[in-house]
Protein backbone atom coordinates (compact mmCIF):
# COMPACT_ATOMS: atom_id res chain seq x y z
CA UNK A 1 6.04 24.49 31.04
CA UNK A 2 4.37 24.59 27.67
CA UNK A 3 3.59 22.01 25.79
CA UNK A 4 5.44 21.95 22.35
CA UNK A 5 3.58 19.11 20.76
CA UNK A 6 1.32 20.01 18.24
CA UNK A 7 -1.88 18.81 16.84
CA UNK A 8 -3.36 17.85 13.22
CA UNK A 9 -6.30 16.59 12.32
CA UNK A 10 -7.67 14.60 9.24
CA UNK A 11 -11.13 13.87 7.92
CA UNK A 12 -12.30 9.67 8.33
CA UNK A 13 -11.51 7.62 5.28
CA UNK A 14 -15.20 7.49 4.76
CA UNK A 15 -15.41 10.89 4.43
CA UNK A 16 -12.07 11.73 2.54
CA UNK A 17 -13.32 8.89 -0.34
CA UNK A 18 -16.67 10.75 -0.81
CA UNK A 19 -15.27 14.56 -0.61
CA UNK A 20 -12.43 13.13 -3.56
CA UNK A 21 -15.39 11.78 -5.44
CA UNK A 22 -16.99 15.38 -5.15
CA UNK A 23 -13.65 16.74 -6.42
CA UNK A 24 -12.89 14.56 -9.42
CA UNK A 25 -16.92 15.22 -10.00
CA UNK A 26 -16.38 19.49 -10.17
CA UNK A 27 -13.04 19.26 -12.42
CA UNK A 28 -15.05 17.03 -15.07
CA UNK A 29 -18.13 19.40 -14.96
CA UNK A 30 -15.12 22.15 -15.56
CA UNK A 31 -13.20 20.74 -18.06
CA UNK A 32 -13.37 22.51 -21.35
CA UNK A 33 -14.03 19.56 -23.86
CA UNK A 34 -15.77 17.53 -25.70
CA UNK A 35 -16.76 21.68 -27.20
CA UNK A 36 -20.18 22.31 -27.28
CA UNK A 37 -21.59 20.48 -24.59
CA UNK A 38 -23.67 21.87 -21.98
CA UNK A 39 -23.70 21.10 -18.22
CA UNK A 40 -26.58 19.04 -17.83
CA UNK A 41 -24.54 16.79 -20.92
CA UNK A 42 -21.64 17.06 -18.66
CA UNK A 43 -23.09 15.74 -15.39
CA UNK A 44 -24.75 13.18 -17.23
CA UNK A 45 -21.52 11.50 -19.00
CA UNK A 46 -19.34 12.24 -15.84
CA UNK A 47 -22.46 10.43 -13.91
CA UNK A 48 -21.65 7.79 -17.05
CA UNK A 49 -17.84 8.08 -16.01
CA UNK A 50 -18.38 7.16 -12.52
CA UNK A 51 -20.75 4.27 -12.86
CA UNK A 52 -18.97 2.91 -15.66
CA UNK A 53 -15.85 2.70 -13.06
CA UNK A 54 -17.28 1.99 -9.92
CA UNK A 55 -17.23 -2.05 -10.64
CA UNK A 56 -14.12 -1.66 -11.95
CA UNK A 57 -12.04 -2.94 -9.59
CA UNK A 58 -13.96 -5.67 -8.06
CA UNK A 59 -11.25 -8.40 -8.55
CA UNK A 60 -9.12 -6.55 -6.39
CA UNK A 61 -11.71 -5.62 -4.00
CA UNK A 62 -11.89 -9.36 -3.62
CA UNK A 63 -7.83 -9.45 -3.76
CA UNK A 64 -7.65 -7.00 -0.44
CA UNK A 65 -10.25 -8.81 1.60
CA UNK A 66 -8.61 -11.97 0.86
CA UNK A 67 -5.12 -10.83 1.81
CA UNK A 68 -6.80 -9.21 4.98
CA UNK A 69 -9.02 -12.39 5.94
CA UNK A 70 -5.99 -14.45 5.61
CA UNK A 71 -4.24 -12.47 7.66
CA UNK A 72 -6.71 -12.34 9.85
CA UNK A 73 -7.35 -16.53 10.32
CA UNK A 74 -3.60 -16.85 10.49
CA UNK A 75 -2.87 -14.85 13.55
CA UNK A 76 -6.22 -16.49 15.20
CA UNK A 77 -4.95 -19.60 14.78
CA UNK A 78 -3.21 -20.34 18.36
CA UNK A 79 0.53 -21.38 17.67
CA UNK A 80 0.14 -18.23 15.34
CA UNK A 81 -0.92 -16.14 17.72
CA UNK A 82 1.46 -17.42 20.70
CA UNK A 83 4.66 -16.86 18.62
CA UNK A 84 3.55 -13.41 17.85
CA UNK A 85 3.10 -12.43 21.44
CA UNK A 86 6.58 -13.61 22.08
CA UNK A 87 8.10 -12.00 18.76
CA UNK A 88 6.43 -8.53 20.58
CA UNK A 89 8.18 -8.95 23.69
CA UNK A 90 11.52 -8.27 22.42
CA UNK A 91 11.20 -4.59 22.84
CA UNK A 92 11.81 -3.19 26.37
CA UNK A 93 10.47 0.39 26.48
CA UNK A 94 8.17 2.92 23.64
CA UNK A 95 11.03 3.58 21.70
CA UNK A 96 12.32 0.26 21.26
CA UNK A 97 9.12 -0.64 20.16
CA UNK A 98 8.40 2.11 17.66
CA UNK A 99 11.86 1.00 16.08
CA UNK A 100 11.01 -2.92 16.09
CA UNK A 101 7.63 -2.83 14.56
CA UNK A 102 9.31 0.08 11.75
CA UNK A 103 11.95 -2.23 10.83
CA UNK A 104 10.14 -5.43 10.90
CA UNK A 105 7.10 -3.53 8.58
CA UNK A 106 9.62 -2.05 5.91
CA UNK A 107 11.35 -5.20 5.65
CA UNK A 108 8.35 -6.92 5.24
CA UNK A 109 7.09 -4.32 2.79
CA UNK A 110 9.92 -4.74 0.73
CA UNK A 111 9.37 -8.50 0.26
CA UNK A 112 5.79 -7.98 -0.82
CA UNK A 113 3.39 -5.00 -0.30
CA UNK A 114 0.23 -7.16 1.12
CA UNK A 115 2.43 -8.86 3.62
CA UNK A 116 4.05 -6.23 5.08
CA UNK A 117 0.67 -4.74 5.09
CA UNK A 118 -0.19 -7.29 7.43
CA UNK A 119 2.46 -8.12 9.36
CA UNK A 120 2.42 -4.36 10.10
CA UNK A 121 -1.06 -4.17 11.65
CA UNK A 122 -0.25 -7.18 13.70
CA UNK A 123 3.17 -5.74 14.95
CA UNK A 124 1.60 -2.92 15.97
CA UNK A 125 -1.59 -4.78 17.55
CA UNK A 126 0.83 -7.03 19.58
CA UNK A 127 3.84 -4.89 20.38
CA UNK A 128 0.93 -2.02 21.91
CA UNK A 129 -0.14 -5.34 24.03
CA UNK A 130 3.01 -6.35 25.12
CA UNK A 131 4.04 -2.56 26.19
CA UNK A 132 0.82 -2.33 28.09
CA UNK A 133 1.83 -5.80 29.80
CA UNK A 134 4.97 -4.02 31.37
CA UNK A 135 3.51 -1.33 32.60
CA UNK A 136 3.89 1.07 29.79
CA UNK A 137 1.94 3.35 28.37
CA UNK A 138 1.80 2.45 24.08
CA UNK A 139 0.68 5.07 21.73
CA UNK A 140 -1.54 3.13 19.54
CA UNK A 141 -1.91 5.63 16.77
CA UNK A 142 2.25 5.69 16.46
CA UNK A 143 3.00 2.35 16.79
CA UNK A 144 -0.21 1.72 14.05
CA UNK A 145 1.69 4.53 11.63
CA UNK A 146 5.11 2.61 11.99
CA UNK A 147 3.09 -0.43 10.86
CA UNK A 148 1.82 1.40 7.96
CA UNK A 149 5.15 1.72 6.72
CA UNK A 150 5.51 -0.75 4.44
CA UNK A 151 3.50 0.89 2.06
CA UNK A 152 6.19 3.70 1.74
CA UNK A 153 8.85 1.62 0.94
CA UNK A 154 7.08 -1.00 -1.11
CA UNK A 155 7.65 0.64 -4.78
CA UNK A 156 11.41 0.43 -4.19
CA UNK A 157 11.19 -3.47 -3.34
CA UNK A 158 10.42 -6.85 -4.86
CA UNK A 159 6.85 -6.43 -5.76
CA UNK A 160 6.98 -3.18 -7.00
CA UNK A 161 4.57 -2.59 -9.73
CA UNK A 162 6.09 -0.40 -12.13
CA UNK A 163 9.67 -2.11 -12.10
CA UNK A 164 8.17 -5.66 -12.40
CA UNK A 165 5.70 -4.36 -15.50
CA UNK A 166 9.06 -3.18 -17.56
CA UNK A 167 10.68 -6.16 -16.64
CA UNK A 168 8.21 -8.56 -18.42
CA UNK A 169 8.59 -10.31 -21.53
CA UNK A 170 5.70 -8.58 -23.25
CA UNK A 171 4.38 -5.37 -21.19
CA UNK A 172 2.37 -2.75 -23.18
CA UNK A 173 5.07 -0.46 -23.42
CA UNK A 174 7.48 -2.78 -25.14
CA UNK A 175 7.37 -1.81 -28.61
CA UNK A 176 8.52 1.81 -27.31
CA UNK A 177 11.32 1.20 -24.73
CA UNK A 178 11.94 -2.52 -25.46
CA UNK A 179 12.49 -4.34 -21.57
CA UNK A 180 13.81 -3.31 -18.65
CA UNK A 181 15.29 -6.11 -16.09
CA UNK A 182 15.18 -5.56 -12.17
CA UNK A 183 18.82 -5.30 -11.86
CA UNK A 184 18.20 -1.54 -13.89
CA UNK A 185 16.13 -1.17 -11.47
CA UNK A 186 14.92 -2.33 -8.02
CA UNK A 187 18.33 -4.06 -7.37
CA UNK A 188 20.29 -1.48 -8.72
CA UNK A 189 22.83 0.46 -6.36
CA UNK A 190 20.49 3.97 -6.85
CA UNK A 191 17.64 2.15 -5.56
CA UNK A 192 19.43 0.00 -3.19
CA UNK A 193 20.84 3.03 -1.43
CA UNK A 194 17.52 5.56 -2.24
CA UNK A 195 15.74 3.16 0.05
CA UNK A 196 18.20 2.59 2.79
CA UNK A 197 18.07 6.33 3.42
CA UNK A 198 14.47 6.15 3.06
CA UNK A 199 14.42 3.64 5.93
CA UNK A 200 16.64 5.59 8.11
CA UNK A 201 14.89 8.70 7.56
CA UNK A 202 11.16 7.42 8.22
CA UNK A 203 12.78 5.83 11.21
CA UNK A 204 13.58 9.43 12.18
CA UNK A 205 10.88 10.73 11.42
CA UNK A 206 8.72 8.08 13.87
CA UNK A 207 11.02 9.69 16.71
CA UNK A 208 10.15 12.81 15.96
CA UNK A 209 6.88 11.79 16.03
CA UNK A 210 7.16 10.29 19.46
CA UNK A 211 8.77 13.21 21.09
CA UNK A 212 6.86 16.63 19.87
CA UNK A 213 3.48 15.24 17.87
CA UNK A 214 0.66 15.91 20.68
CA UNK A 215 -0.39 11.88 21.94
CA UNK A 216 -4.21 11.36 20.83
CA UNK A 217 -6.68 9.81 23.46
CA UNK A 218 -5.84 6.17 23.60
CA UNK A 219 -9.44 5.15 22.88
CA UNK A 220 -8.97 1.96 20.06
CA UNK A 221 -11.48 -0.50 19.06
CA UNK A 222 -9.69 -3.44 17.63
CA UNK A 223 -11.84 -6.33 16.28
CA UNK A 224 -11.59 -9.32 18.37
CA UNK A 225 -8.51 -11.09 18.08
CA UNK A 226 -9.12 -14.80 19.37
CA UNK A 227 -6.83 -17.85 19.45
CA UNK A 228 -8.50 -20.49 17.48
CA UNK A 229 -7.41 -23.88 17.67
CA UNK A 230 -6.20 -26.11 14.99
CA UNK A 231 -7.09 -29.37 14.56
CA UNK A 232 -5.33 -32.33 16.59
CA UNK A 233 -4.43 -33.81 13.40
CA UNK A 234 -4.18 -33.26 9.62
CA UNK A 235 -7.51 -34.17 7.48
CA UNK A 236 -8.34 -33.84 4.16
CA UNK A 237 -8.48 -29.24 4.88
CA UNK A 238 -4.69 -29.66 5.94
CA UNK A 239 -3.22 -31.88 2.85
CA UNK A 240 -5.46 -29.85 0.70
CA UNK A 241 -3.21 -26.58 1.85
CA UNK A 242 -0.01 -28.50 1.77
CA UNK A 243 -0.93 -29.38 -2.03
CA UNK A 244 -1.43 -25.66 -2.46
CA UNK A 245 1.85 -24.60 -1.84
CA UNK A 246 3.54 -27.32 -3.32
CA UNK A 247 2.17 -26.08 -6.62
CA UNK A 248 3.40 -23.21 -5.83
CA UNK A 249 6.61 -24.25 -4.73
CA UNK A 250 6.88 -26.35 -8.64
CA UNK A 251 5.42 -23.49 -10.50
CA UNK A 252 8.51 -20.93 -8.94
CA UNK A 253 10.98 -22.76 -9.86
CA UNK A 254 9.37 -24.43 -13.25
CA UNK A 255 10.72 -22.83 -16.34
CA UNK A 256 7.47 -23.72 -18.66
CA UNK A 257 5.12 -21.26 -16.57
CA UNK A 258 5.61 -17.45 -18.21
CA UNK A 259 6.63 -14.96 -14.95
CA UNK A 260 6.47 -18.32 -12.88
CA UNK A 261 8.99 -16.35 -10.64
CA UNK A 262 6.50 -12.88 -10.85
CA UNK A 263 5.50 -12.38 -7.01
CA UNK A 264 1.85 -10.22 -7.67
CA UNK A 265 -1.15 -10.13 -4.71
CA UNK A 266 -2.78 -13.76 -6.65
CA UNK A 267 0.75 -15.50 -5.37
CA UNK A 268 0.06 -13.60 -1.97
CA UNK A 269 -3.37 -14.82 -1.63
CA UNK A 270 -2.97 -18.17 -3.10
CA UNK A 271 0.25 -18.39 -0.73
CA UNK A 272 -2.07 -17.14 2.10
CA UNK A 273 -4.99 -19.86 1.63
CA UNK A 274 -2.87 -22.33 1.15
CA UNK A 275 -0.97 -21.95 4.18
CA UNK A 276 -4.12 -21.02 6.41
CA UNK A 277 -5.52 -24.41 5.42
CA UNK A 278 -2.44 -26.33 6.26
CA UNK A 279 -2.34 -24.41 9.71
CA UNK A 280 -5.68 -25.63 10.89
CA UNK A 281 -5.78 -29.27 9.26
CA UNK A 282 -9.23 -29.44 9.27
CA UNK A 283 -12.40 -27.70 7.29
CA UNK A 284 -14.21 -26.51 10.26
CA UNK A 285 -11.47 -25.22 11.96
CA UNK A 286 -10.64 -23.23 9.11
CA UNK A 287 -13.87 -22.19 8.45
CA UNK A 288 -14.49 -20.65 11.72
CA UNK A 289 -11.03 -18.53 11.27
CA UNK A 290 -12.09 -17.28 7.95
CA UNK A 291 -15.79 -16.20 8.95
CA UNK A 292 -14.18 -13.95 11.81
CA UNK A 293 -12.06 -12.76 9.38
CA UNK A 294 -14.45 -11.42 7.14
CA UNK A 295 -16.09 -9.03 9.60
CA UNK A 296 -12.98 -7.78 9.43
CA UNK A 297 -13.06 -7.04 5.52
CA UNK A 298 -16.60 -4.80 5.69
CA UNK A 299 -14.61 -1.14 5.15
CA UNK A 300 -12.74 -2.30 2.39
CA UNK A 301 -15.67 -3.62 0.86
CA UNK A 302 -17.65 -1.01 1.13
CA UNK A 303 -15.18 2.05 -0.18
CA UNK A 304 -13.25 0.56 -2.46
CA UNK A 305 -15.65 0.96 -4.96
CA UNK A 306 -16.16 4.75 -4.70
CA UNK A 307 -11.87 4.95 -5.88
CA UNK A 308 -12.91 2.15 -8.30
CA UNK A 309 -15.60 5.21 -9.31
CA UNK A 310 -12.81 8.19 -9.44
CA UNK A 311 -10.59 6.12 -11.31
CA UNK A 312 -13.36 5.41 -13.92
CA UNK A 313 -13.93 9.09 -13.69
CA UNK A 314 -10.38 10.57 -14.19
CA UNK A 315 -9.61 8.04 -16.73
CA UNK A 316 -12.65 7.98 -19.03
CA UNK A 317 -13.18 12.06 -18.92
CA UNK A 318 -9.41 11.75 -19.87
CA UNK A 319 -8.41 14.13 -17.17
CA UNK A 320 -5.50 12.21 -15.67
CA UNK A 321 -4.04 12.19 -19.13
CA UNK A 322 -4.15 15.83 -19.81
CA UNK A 323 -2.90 16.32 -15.80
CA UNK A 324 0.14 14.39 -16.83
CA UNK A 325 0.98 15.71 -20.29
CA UNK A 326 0.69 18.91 -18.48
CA UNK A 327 2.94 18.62 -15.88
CA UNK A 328 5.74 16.48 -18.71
CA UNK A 329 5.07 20.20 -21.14
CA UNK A 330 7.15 22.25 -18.87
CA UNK A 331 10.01 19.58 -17.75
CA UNK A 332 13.49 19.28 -19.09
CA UNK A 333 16.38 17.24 -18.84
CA UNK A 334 16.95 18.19 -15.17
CA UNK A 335 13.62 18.76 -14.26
CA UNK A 336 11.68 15.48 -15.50
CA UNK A 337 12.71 12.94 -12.85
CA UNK A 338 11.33 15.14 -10.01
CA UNK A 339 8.43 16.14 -12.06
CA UNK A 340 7.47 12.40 -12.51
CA UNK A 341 7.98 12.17 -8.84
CA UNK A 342 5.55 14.71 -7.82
CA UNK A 343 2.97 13.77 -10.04
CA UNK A 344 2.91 10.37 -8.87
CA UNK A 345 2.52 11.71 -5.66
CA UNK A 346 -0.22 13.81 -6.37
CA UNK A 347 -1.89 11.27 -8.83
CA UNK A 348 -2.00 8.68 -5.91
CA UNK A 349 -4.55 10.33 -4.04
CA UNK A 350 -7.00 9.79 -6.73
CA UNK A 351 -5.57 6.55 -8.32
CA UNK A 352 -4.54 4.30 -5.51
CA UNK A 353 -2.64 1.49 -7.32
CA UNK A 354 0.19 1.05 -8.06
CA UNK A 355 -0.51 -0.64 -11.42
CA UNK A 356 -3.40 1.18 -12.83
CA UNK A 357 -1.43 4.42 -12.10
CA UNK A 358 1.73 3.28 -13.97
CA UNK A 359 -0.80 2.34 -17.17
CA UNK A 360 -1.88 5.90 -16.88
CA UNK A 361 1.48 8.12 -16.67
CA UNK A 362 4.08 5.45 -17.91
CA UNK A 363 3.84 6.05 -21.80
CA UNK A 364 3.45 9.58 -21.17
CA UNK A 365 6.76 9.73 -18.66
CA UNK A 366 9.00 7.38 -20.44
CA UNK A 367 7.42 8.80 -23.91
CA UNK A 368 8.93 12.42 -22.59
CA UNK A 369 12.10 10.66 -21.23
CA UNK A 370 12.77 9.14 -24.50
CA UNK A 371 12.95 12.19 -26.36
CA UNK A 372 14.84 13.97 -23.61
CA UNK A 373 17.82 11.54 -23.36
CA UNK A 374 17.24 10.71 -19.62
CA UNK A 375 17.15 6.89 -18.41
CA UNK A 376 14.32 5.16 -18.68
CA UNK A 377 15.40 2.89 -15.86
CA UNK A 378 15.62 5.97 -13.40
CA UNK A 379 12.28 7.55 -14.69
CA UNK A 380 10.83 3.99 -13.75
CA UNK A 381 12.04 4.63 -10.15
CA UNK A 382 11.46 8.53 -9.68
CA UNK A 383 7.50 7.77 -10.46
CA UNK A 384 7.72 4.45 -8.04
CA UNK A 385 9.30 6.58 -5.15
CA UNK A 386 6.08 9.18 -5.83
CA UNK A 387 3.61 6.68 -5.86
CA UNK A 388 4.63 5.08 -2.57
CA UNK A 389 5.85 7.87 -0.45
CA UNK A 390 1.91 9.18 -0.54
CA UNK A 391 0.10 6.27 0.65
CA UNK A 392 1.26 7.29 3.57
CA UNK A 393 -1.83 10.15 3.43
CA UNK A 394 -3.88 7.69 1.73
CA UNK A 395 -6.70 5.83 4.15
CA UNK A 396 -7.15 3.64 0.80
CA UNK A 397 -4.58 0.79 2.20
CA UNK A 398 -4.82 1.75 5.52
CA UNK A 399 -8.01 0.34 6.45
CA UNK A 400 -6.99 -3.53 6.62
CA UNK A 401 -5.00 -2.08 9.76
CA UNK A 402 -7.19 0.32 11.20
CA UNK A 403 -9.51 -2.86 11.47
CA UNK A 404 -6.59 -4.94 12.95
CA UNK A 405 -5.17 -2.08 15.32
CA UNK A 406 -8.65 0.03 15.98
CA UNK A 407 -6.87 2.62 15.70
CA UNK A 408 -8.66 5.89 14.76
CA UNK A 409 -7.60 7.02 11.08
CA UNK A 410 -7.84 10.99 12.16
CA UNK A 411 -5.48 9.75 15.29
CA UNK A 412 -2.53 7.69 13.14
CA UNK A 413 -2.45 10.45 10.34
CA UNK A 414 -1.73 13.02 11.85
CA UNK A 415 1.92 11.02 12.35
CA UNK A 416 1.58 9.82 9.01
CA UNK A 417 1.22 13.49 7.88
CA UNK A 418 4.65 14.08 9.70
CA UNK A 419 6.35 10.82 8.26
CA UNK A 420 5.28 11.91 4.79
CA UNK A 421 6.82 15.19 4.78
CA UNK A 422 10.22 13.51 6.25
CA UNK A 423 10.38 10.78 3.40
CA UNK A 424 8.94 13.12 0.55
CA UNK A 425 11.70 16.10 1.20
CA UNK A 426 14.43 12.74 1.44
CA UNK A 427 13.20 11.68 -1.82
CA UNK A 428 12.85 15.08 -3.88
CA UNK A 429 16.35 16.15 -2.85
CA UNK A 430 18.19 13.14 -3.66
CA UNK A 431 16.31 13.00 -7.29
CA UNK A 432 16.84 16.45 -7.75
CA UNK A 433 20.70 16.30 -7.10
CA UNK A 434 21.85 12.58 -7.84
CA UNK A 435 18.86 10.65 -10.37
């Protein structure tokens, strides 16, 4: 019988950051202005461009290897990791567990990017255990995509970036398009329902996957994953986390803090160290949690900041703002809202946030949607659902769970290729015919 599965194949994040750096460094050298200037000029203030950027993003550099160390010291620490064991028991067979650790991860994701980043990577970690416990045979790289999911979803939920920047009192596009509130747009019915189907059809898409994608070689490396105990009783380390999120806690729900209620990746973190602390009650406890955890952080430290570098390159050469006035030149009325879609898309793979993308294209989108009478609250959304559906492709936010999982990044996107094309086509057809 022949096999019908077929195969795909993807270049290591390593590799994929430094070819995009090549890229963004050949349309610079290209581009047409400043007049006048030679190549060896060019090269120079594109080398300008890239150092210039490459620190650029070193506060969230430290933001991502927080959220991942965190992560990482919580699910060490032994009542932790037991209840997470049991959690990934609940599914009986593959399938079962492909559609647990989906659900769980988009859920998650929809709370709050970062933690449904990690609870994804350690759904998939402990759901692959618990299949191999009963005598199954997990597919790693699938059950680590349908932990990646979150990050598809996460635009269209509460921490999305662009809806909670047009929401506040005194974002830099206010002057322009005054404020938008959530309930235009993350908790509006559009959205509500634009991401329900987007659930259902990702979660389609992962049993595709599991029926005719070819399986990789189940050869994973995951770091060490070791209960840790906590301490017998609570010391200064434990009251010293409690404290933590009681300021939190006040600070919510306290109306003299501006966006007290504003869940961002500081909250996450803050949330995060807080809580590890209280965990393990005591300093050296938690101390020995965190300093496994950081072997865990070494990719992210290490590539984030060659995209820090294209960023500073795209933005300073001014490319990514002649891409997008470009692409707005030949919309319309009809056309705009899928436009803005597919250049967030697109835009992603060289700006991978959320935030610094929407301070890029948003006056330029809404600018266009202004003048052509289409709402601004939908634009807001049409961009979000771009800028998610892509990280999918992008190894930028995958490598907290490639650590976690040891999963292979050629092996999980080549499903994440397939998931992609499912929730992209689901998204441009419903802007197209209903935004």
């Amino acid at each position: 019988m022949t096999d019908k599965r077929f195969k795909i194949a993807f270049p290591s994040p390593f590799s994929l950051v430094i070819g995009l750096t090549l890229f963004c460094f050949v349309l610079v050298l290209m581009r047409k202005e400043p007049q006048g200037m030679g190549i060896q000029e060019k090269l120079i203030s594109a080398l300008n461009f890239w150092q210039f950027g490459f620190f650029g993003l070193l506060g969230f550099t430290v933001q991502m290897m927080m959220i991942l160390v965190f992560g990482y010291a919580l699910a060490s620490c032994k009542p932790v990791h037991d209840f997470l064991k049991k959690v990934a028991n609940f599914p009986k067979n593959g399938v079962q567990a492909l559609m647990f650790t989906g659900i769980v991860t988009m859920f998650s994701g929809l709370l709050n990017w970062g933690f449904g980043l990690i609870i994804g990577a350690l759904m998939a970690r402990f759901v692959g255990r618990a299949q191999k416990e009963k005598g199954n045979q997990p597919n790693y790289a699938l059950l680590a995509s349908a932990g990646y999911l979150g990050m598809a979803v996460w635009h269209g939920g509460l921490s999305g970036s662009a809806p909670l920047k047009v929401a506040e009192s005194g974002h830099f596009l206010k002057d322009q398009i005054g404020i938008i509130p959530i309930e235009e747009t993350i908790l509006e019915n559009f959205n509500l329902g634009m991401t329900g189907g987007l659930i259902g059809v990702l979660l389609a898409g992962l049993l595709f996957c599991e029926k005719y994608v070819k399986q990789s070689e189940q050869t994973i490396k995951p770091i060490s994953l070791n209960a840790i105990n906590p301490g017998k009783s609570f010391q200064l380390c434990g009251l010293v986390g409690l404290g933590i999120l009681l300021i939190l806690t006040i600070n919510y729900f306290s109306e003299s803090v501006p966006d007290n209620s504003s869940v961002n990746l500081n909250v996450v973190n803050f949330a995060l160290f807080g809580l590890t602390m209280a965990v393990y009650k005591s300093f050296s406890k938690f101390s020995k949690a965190v300093s496994a955890g950081l072997k865990t952080s070494v990719d992210i430290f290490i590539q984030f900041p060659f995209y820090a570098g294209i960023l500073g390159l795209m933005t300073q050469s001014g490319l990514l703002i002649q891409f997008s006035d470009l692409l707005v030149s030949y919309s319309n009325q009809r056309t705009l809202p899928l436009i803005s879609y597919v250049s967030a898309g697109i835009v992603n793979f060289l700006v991978p946030s959320g935030g610094g993308q929407w301070a890029v294209q948003g006056p330029v989108l809404l600018t266009a949607g202004k003048s052509l009478g289409i709402p601004l609250n939908r634009l807001v959304m049409a961009f979000s659902y771009g800028d998610q559906i892509t990280n999918l492709l992008q190894p930028f936010w995958a490598l907290p769970l490639l650590s976690i999982t040891g999963v292979r990044a050629k092996n999980m996107l080549k499903y994440c290729f397939v998931l992609c094309v499912f929730g992209s086509l689901f998204l441009a057809l419903a802007i197209y015919f209903f935004l």
